[in-house]
N, C-alpha and C. Protein backbone atom coordinates (compact mmCIF):
# COMPACT_ATOMS: atom_id res chain seq x y z
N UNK A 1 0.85 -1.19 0.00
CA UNK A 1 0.00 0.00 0.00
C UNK A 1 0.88 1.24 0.00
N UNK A 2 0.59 2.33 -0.94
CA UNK A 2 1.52 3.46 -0.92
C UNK A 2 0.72 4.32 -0.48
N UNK A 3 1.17 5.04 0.31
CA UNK A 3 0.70 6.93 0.68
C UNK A 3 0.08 7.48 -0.78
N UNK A 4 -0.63 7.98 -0.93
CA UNK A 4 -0.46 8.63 -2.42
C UNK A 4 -0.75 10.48 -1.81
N UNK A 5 -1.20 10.41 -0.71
CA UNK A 5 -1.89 11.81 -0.33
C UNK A 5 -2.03 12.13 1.36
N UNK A 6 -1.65 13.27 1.85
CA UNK A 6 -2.47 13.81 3.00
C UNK A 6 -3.58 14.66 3.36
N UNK A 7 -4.00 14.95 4.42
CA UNK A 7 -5.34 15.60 4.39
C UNK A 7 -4.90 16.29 5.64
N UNK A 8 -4.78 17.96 4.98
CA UNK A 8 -4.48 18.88 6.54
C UNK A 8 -5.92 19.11 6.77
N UNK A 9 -6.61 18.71 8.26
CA UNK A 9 -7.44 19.71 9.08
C UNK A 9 -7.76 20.53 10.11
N UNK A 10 -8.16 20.61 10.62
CA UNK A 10 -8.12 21.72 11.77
C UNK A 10 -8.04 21.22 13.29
N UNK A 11 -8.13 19.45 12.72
CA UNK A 11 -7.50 18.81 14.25
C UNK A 11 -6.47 18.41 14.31
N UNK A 12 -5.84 18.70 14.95
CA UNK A 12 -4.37 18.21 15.42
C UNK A 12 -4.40 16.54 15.73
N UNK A 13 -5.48 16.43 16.86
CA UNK A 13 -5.39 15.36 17.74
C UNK A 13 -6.65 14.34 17.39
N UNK A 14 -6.84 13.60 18.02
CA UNK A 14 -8.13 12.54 17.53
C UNK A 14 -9.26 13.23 18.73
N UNK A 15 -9.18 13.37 19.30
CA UNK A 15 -9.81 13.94 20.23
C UNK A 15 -10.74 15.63 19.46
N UNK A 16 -11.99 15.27 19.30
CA UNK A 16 -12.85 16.25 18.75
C UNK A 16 -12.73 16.35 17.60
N UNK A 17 -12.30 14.85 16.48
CA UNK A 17 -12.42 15.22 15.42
C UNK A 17 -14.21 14.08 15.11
N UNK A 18 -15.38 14.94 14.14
CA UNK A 18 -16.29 14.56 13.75
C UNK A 18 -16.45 12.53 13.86
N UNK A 19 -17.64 12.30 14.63
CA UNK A 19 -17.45 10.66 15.22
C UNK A 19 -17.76 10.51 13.52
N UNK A 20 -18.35 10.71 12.75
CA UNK A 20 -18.24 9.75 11.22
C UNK A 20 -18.13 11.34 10.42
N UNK A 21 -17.47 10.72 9.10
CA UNK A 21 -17.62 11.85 7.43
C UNK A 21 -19.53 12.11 7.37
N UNK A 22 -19.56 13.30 7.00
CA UNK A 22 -20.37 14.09 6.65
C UNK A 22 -21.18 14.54 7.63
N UNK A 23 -20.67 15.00 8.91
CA UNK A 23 -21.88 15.31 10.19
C UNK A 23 -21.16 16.37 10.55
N UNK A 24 -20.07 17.16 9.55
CA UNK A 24 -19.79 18.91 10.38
C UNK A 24 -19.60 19.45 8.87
N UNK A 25 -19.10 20.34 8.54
CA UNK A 25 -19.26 21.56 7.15
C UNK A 25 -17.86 21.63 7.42
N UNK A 26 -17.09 21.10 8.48
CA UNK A 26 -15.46 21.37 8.57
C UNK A 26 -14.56 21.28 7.03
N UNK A 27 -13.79 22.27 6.49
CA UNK A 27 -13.09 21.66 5.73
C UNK A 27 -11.67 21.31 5.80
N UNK A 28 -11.47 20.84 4.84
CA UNK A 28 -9.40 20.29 4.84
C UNK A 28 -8.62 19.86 3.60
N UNK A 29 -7.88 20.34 3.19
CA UNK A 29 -7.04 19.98 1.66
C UNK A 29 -6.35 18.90 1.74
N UNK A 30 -6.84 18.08 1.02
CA UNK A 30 -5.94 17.16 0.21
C UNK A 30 -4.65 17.39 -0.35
N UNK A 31 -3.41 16.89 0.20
CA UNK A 31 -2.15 17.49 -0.69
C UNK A 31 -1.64 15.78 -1.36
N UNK A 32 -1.41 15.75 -2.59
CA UNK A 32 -0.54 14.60 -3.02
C UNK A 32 0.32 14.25 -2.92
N UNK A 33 1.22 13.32 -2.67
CA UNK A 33 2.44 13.23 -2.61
C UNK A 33 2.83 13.37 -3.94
N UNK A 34 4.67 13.78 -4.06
CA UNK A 34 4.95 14.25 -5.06
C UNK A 34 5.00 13.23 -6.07
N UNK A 35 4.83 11.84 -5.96
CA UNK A 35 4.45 10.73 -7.02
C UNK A 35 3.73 10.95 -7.81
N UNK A 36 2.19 11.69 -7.27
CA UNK A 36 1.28 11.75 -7.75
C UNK A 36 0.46 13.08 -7.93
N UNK A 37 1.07 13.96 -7.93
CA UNK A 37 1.20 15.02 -8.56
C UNK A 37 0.84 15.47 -10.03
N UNK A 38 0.44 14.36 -10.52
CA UNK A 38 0.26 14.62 -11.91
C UNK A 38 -1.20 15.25 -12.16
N UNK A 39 -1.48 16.16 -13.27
CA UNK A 39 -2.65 16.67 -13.11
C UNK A 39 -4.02 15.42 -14.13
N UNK A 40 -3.00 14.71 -14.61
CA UNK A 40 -4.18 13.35 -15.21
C UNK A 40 -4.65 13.11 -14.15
N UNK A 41 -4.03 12.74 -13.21
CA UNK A 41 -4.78 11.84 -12.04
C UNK A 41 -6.31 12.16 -11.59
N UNK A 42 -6.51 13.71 -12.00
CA UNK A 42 -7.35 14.26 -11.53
C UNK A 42 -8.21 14.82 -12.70
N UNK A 43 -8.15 14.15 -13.65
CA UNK A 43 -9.17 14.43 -14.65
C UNK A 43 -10.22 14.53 -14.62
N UNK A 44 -11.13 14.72 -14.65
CA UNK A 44 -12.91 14.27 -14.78
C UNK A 44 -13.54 14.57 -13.44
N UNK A 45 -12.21 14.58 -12.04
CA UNK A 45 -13.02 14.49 -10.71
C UNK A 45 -13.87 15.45 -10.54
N UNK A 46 -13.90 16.51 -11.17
CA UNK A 46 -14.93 17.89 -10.37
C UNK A 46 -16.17 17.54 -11.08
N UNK A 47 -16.36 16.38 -12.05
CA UNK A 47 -18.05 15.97 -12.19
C UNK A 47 -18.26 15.09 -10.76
N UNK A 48 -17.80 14.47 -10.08
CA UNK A 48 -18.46 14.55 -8.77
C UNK A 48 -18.64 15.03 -7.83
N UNK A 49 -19.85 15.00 -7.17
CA UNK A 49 -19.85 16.27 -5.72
C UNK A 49 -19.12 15.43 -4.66
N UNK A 50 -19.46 14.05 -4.67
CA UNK A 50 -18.52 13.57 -3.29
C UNK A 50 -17.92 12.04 -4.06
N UNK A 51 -16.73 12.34 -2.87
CA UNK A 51 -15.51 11.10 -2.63
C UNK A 51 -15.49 9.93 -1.75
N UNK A 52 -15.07 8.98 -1.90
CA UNK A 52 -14.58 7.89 -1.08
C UNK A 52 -12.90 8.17 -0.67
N UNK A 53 -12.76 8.55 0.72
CA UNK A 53 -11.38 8.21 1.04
C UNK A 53 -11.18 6.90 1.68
N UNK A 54 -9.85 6.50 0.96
CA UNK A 54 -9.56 5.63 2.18
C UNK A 54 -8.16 5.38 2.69
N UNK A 55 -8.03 5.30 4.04
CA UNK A 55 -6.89 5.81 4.38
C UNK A 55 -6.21 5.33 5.79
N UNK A 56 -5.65 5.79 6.02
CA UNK A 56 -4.57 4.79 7.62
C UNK A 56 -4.62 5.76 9.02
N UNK A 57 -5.20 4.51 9.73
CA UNK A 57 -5.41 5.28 11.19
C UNK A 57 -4.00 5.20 11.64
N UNK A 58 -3.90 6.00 11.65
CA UNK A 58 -2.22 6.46 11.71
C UNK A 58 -1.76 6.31 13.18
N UNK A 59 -2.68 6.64 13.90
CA UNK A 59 -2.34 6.63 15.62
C UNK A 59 -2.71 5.37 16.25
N UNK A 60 -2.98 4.31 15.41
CA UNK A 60 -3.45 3.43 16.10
C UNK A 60 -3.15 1.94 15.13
N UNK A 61 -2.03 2.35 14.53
CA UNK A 61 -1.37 1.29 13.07
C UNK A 61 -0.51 0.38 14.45
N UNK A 62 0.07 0.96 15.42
CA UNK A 62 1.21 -0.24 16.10
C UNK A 62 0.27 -0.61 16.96
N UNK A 63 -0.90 -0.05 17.58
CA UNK A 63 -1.77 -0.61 18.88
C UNK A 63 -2.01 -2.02 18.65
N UNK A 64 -2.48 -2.74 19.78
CA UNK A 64 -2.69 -4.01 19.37
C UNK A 64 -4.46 -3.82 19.17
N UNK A 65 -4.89 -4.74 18.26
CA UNK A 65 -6.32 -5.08 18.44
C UNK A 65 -7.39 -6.05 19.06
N UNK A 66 -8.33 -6.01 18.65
CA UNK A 66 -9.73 -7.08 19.75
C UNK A 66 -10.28 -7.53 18.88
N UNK A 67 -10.84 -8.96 19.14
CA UNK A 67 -11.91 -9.23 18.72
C UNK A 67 -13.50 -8.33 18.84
N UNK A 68 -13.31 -8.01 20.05
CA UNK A 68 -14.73 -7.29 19.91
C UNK A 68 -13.83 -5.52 20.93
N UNK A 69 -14.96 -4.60 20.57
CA UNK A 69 -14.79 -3.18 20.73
C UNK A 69 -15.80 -2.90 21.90
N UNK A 70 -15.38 -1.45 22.38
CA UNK A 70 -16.40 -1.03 23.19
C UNK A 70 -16.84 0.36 22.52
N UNK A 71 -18.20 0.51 21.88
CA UNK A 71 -18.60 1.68 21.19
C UNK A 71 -18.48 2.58 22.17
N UNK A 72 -17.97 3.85 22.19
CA UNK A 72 -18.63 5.21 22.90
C UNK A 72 -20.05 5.23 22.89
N UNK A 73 -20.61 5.11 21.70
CA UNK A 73 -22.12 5.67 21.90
C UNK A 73 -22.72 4.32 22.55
N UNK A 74 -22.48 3.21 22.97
CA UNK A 74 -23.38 2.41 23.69
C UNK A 74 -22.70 2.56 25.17
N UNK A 75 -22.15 3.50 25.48
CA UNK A 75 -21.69 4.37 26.62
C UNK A 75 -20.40 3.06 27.38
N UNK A 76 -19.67 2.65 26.72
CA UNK A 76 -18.33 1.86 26.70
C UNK A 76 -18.21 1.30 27.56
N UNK A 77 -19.40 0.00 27.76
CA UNK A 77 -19.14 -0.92 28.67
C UNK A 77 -20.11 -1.85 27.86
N UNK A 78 -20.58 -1.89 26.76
CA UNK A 78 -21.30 -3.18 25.89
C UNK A 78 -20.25 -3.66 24.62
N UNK A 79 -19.94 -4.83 25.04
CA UNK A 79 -18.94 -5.20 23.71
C UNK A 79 -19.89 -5.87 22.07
N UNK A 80 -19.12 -4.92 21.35
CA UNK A 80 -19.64 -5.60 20.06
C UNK A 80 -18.49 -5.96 19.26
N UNK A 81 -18.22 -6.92 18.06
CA UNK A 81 -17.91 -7.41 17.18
C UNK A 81 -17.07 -6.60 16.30
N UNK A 82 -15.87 -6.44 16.62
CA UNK A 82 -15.03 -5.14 15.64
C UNK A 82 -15.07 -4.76 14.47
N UNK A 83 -15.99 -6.18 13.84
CA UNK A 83 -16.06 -5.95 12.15
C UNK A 83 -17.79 -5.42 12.30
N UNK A 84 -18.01 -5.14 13.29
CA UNK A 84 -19.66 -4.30 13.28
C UNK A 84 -19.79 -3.22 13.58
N UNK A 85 -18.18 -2.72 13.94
CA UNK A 85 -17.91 -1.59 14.36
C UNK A 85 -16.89 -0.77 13.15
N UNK A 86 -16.89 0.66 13.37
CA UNK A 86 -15.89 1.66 12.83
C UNK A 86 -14.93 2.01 13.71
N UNK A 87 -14.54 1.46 14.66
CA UNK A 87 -13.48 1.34 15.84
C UNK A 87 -11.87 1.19 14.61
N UNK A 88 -11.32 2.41 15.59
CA UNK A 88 -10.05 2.46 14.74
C UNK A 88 -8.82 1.46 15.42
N UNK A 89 -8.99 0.47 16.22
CA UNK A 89 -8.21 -0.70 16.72
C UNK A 89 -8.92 -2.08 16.01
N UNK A 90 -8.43 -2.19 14.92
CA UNK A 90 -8.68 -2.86 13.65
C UNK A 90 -7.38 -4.00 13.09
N UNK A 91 -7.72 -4.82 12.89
CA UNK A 91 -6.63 -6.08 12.86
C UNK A 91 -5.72 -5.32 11.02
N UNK A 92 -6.16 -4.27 10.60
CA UNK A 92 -5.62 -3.60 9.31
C UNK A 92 -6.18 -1.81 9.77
N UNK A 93 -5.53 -1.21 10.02
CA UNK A 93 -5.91 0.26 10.47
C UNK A 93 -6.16 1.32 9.39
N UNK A 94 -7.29 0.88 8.43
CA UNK A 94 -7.68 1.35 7.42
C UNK A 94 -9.41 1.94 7.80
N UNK A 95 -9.22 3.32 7.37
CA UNK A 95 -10.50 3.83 7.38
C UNK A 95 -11.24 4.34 6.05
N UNK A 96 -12.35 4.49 6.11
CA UNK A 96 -13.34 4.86 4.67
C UNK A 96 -13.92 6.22 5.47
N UNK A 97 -13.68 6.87 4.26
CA UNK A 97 -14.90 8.12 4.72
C UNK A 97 -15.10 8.88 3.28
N UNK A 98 -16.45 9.17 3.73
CA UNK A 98 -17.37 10.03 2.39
C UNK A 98 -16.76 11.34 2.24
N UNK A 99 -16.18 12.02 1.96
CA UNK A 99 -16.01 13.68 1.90
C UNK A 99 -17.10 14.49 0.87
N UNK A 100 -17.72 15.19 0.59
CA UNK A 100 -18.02 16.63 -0.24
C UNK A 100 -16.99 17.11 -1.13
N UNK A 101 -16.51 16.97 -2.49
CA UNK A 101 -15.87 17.57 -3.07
C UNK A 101 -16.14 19.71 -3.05
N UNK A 102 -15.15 20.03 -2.49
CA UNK A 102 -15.74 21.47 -2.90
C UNK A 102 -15.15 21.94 -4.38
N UNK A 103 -13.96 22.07 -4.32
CA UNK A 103 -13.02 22.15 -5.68
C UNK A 103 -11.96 21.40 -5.74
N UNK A 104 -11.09 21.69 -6.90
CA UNK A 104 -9.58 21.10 -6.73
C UNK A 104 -8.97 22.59 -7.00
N UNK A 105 -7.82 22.91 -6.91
CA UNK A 105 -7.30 24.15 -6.81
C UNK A 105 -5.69 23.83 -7.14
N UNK A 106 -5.05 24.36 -8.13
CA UNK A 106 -3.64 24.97 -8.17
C UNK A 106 -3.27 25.07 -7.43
N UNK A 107 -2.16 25.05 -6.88
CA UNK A 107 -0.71 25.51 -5.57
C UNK A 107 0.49 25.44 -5.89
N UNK A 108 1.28 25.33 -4.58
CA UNK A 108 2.63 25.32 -5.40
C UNK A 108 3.27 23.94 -4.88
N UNK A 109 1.76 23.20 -4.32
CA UNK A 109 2.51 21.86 -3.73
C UNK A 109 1.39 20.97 -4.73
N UNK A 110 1.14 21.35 -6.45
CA UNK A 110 0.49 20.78 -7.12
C UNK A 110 -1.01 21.07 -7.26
N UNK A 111 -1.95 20.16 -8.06
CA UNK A 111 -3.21 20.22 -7.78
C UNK A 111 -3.24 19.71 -6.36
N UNK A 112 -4.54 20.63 -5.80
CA UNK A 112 -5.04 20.02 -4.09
C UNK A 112 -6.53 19.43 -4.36
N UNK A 113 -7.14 18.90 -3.56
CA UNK A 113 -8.39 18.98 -3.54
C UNK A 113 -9.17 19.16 -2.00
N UNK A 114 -10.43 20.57 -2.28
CA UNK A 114 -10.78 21.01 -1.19
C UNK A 114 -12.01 20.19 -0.82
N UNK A 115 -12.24 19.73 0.29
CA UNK A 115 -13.40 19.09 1.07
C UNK A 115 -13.93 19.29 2.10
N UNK A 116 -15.30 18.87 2.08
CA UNK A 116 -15.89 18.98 3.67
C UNK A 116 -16.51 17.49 3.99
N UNK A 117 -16.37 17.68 5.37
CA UNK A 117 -17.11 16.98 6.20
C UNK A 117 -16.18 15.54 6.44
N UNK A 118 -14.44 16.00 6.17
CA UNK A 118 -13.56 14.79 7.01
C UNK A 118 -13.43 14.51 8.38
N UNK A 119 -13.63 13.36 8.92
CA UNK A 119 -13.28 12.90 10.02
C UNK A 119 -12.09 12.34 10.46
N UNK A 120 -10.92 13.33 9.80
CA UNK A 120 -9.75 12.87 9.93
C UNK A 120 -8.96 13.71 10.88
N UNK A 121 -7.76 13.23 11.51
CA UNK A 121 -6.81 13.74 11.62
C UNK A 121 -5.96 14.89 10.80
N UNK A 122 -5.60 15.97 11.50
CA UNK A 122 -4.47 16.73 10.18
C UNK A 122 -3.28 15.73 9.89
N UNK A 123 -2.90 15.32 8.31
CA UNK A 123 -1.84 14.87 8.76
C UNK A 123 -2.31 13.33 8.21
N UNK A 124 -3.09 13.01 8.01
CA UNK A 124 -3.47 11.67 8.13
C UNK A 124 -3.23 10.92 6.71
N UNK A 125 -2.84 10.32 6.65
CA UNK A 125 -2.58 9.40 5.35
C UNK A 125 -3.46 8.60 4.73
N UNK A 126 -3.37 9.45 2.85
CA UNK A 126 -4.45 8.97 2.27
C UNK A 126 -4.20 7.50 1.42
N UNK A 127 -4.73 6.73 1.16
CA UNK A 127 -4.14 5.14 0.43
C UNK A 127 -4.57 5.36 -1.00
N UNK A 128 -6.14 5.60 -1.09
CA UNK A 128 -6.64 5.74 -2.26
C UNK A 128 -8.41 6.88 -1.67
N UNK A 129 -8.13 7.32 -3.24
CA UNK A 129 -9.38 8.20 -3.51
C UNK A 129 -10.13 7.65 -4.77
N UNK A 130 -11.86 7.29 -4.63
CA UNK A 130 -12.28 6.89 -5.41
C UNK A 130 -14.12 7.86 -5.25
N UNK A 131 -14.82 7.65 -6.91
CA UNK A 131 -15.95 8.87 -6.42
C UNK A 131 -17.15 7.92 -6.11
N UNK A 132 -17.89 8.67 -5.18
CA UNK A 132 -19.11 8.37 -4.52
C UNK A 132 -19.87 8.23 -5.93
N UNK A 133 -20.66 7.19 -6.08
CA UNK A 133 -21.98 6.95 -7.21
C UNK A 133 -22.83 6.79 -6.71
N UNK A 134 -24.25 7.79 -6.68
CA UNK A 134 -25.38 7.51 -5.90
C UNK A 134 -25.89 6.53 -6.30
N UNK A 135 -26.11 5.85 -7.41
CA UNK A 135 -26.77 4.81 -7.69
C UNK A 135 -26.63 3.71 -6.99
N UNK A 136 -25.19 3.29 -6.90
CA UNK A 136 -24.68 2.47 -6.55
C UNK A 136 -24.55 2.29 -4.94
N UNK A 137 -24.13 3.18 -4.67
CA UNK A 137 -23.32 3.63 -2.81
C UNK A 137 -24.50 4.33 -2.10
N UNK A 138 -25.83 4.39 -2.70
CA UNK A 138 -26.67 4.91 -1.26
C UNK A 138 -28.13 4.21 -1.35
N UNK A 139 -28.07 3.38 -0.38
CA UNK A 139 -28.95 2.79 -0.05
C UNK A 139 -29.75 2.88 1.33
N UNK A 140 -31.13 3.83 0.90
CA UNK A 140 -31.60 4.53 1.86
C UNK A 140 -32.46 3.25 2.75
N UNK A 141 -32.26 2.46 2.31
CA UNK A 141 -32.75 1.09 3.29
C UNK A 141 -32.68 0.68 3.86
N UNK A 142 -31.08 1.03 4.48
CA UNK A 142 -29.98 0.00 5.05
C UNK A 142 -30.21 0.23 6.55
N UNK A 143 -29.89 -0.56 6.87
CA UNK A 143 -30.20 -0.75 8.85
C UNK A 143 -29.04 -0.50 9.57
N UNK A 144 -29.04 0.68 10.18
CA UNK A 144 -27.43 0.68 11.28
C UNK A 144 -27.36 0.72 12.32
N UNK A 145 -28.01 -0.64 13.11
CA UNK A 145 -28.17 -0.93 14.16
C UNK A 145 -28.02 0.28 15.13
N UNK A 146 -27.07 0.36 15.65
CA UNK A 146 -26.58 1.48 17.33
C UNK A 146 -26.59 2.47 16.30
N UNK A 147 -25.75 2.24 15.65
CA UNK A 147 -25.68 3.91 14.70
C UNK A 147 -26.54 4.59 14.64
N UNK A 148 -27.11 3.80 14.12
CA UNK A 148 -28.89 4.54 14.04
C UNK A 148 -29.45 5.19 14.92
N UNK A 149 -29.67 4.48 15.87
CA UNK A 149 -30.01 4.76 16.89
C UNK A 149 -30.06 5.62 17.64
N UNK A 150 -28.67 6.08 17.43
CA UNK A 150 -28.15 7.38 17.87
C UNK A 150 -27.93 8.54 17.19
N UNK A 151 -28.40 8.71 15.90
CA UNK A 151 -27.71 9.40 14.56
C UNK A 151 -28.52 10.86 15.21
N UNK A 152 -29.46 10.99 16.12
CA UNK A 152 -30.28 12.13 16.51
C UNK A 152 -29.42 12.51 17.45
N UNK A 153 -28.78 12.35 18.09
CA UNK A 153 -28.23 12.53 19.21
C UNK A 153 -26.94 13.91 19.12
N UNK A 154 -28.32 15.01 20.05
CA UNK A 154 -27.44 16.66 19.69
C UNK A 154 -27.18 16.64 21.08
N UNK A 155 -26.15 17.87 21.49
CA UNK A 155 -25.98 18.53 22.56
C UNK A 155 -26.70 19.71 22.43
N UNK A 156 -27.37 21.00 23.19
CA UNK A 156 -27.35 22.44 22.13
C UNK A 156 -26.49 22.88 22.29
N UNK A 157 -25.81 23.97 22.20
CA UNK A 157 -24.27 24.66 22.50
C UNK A 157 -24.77 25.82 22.38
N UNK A 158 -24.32 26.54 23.38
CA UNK A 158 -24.80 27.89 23.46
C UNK A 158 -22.73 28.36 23.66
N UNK A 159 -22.85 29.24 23.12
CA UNK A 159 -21.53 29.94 23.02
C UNK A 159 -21.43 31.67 22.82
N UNK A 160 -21.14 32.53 23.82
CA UNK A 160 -21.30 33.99 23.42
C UNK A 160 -20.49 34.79 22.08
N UNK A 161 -20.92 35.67 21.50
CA UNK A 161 -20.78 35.93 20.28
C UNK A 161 -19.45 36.73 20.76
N UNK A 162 -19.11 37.11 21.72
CA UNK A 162 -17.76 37.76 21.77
C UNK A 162 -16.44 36.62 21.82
N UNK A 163 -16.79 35.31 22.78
CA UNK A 163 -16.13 34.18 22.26
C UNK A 163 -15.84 33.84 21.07
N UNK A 164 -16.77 33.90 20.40
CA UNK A 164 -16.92 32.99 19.03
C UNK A 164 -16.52 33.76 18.23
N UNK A 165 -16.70 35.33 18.29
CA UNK A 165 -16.33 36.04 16.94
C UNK A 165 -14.43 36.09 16.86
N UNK A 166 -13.72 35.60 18.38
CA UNK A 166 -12.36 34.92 18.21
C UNK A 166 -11.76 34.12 16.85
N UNK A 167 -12.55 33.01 16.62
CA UNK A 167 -12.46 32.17 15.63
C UNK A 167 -13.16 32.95 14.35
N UNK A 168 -11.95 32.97 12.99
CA UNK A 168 -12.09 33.36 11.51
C UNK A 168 -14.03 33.00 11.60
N UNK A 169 -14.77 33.34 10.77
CA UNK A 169 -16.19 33.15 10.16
C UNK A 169 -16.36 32.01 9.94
N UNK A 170 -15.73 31.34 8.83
CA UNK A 170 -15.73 29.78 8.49
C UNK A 170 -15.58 29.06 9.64
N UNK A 171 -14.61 29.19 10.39
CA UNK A 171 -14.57 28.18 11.26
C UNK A 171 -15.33 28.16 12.56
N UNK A 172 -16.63 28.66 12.77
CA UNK A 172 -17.49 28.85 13.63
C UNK A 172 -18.49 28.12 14.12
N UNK A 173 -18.99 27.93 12.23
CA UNK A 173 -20.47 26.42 12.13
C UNK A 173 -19.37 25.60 12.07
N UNK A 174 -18.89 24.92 11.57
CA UNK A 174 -18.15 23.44 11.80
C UNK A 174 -17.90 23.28 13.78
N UNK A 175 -17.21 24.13 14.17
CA UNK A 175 -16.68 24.01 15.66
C UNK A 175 -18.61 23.70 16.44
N UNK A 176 -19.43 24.55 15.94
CA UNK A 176 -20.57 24.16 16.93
C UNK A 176 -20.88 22.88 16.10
N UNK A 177 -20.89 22.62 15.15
CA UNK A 177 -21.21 21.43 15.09
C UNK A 177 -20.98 20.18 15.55
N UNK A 178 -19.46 20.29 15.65
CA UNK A 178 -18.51 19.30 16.41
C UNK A 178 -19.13 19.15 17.88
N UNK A 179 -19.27 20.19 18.60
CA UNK A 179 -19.44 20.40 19.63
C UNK A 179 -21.14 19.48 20.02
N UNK A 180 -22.03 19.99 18.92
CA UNK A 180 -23.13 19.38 19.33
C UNK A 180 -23.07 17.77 19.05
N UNK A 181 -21.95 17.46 18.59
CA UNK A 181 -21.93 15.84 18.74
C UNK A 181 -21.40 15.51 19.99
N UNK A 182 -20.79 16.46 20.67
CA UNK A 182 -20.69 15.71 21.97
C UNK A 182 -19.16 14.70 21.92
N UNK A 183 -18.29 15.13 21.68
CA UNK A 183 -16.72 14.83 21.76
C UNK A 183 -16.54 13.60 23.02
N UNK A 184 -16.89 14.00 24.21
CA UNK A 184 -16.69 13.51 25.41
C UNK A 184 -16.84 11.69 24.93
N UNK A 185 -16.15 10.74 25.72
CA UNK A 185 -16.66 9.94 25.98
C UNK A 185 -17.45 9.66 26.85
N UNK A 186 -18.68 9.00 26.77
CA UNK A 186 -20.56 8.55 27.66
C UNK A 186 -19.86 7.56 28.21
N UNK A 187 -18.97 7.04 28.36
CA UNK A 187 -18.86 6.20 29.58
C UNK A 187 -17.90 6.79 30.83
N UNK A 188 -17.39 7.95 30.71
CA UNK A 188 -16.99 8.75 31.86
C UNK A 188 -18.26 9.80 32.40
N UNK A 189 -18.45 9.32 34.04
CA UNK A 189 -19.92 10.50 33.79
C UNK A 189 -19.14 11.56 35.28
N UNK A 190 -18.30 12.52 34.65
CA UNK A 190 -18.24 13.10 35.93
C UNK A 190 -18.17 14.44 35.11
N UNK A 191 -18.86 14.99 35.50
CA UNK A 191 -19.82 16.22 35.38
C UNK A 191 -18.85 17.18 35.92
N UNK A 192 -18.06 16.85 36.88
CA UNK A 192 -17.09 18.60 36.94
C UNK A 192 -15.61 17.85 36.04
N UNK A 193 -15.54 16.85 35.41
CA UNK A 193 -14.15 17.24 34.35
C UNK A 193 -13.93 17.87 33.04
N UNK A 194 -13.30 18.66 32.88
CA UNK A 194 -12.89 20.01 31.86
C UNK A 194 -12.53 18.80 30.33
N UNK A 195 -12.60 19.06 29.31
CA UNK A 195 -12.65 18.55 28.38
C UNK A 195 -11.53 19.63 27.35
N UNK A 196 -11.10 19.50 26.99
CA UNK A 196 -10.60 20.34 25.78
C UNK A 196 -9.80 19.59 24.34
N UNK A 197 -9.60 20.34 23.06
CA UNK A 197 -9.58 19.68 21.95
C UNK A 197 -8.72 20.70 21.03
N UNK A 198 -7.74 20.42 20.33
CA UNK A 198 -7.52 21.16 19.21
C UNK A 198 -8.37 21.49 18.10
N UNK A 199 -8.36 23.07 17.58
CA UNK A 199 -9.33 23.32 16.46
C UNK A 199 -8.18 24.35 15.89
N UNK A 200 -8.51 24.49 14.53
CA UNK A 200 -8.15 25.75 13.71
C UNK A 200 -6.98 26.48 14.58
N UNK A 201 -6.06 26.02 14.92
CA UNK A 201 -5.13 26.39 15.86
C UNK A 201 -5.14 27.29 17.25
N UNK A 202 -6.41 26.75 17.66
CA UNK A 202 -7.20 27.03 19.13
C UNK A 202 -7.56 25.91 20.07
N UNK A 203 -7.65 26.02 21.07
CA UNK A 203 -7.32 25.05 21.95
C UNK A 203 -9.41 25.30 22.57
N UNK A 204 -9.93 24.46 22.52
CA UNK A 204 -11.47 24.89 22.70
C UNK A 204 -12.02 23.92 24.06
């Protein structure tokens, strides 16, 4: 498997980055490695609106793995089946995620391509990029057990506008969004511990 690409975003750390692709407006550039740099590679892509990444949990490639996981959202004390899970302690530390094509763009580190709604790491290593086909890849039928279950599941976030107007414009709705998913892990319940997360080079 080769690197072919990275993806800078506005998290540093794993900690407060989006629990799945497409549930914040966050964005982050794609840079290629200089292999693949070529501008064929990227022919035809801006007829799709969204991508398939797939790519290497980078922080968790030497960890050892389980047969079965403990989800956060079933509040991390019910074990399920690792291959029923998106748990990044995986017997191959490979992840999939949907992105939003916004553009591809010129630079001077090649063509980039701009996206929203990664659940990655800054930094994170891409394997391969392939495009989302609605025909094919969305099947509004499909059953996702816990996922599901929980896919409603907001915090509200109230935040004062003298705080917030700190952080650039863009990066304002993505951060409450993040936020209303609720970062914390549900199986710690102590109500006076402080939480904090890297964003957009702010500590939140």
């Amino acid at each position: 498997m080769k690197v072919i690409a990275r993806i800078h975003s506005d998290f540093p750390t794993k900690f407060g980055i989006p629990r799945q692709s497409g549930l914040s407006t966050n964005e982050a550039v794609i840079v290629f490695e200089p292999e693949y740099r070529q501008e064929e590679c990227l022919r035809g892509i801006e007829e799709y609106s969204h991508l398939w990444l797939i790519w290497e949990f980078s922080e968790t490639k030497d960890k050892p793995w389980s047969p079965t996981v403990r989800p956060p959202r079933l509040g991390g004390n019910k074990r399920i089946g690792v291959f029923a899970t998106r748990s990044p302690f995986r017997p191959n530390p490979v992840g999939l995620s949907c992105v939003k094509l916004l553009r591809k763009e010129k630079t001077a580190q090649g063509t980039v391509l701009l996206v929203s709604g990664a659940d990655m790491m800054d930094n994170t290593p891409i394997y391969d990029i392939k495009p989302y086909i609605p025909y094919a890849d969305c099947h509004p039928e499909a059953q996702g057990s816990f996922a599901q279950e929980n896919k409603d599941y907001t915090l509200q976030v109230e935040c004062g506008e003298k705080l917030l107007s700190i952080l650039p414009e863009n990066k304002r709705k993505p951060l409450m969004e993040v936020l209303a998913q609720d970062p914390r892990p549900s199986y710690i319940d102590d109500p006076d511990r402080v939480y904090g997360f890297g964003y957009a080079g702010f500590e939140i």
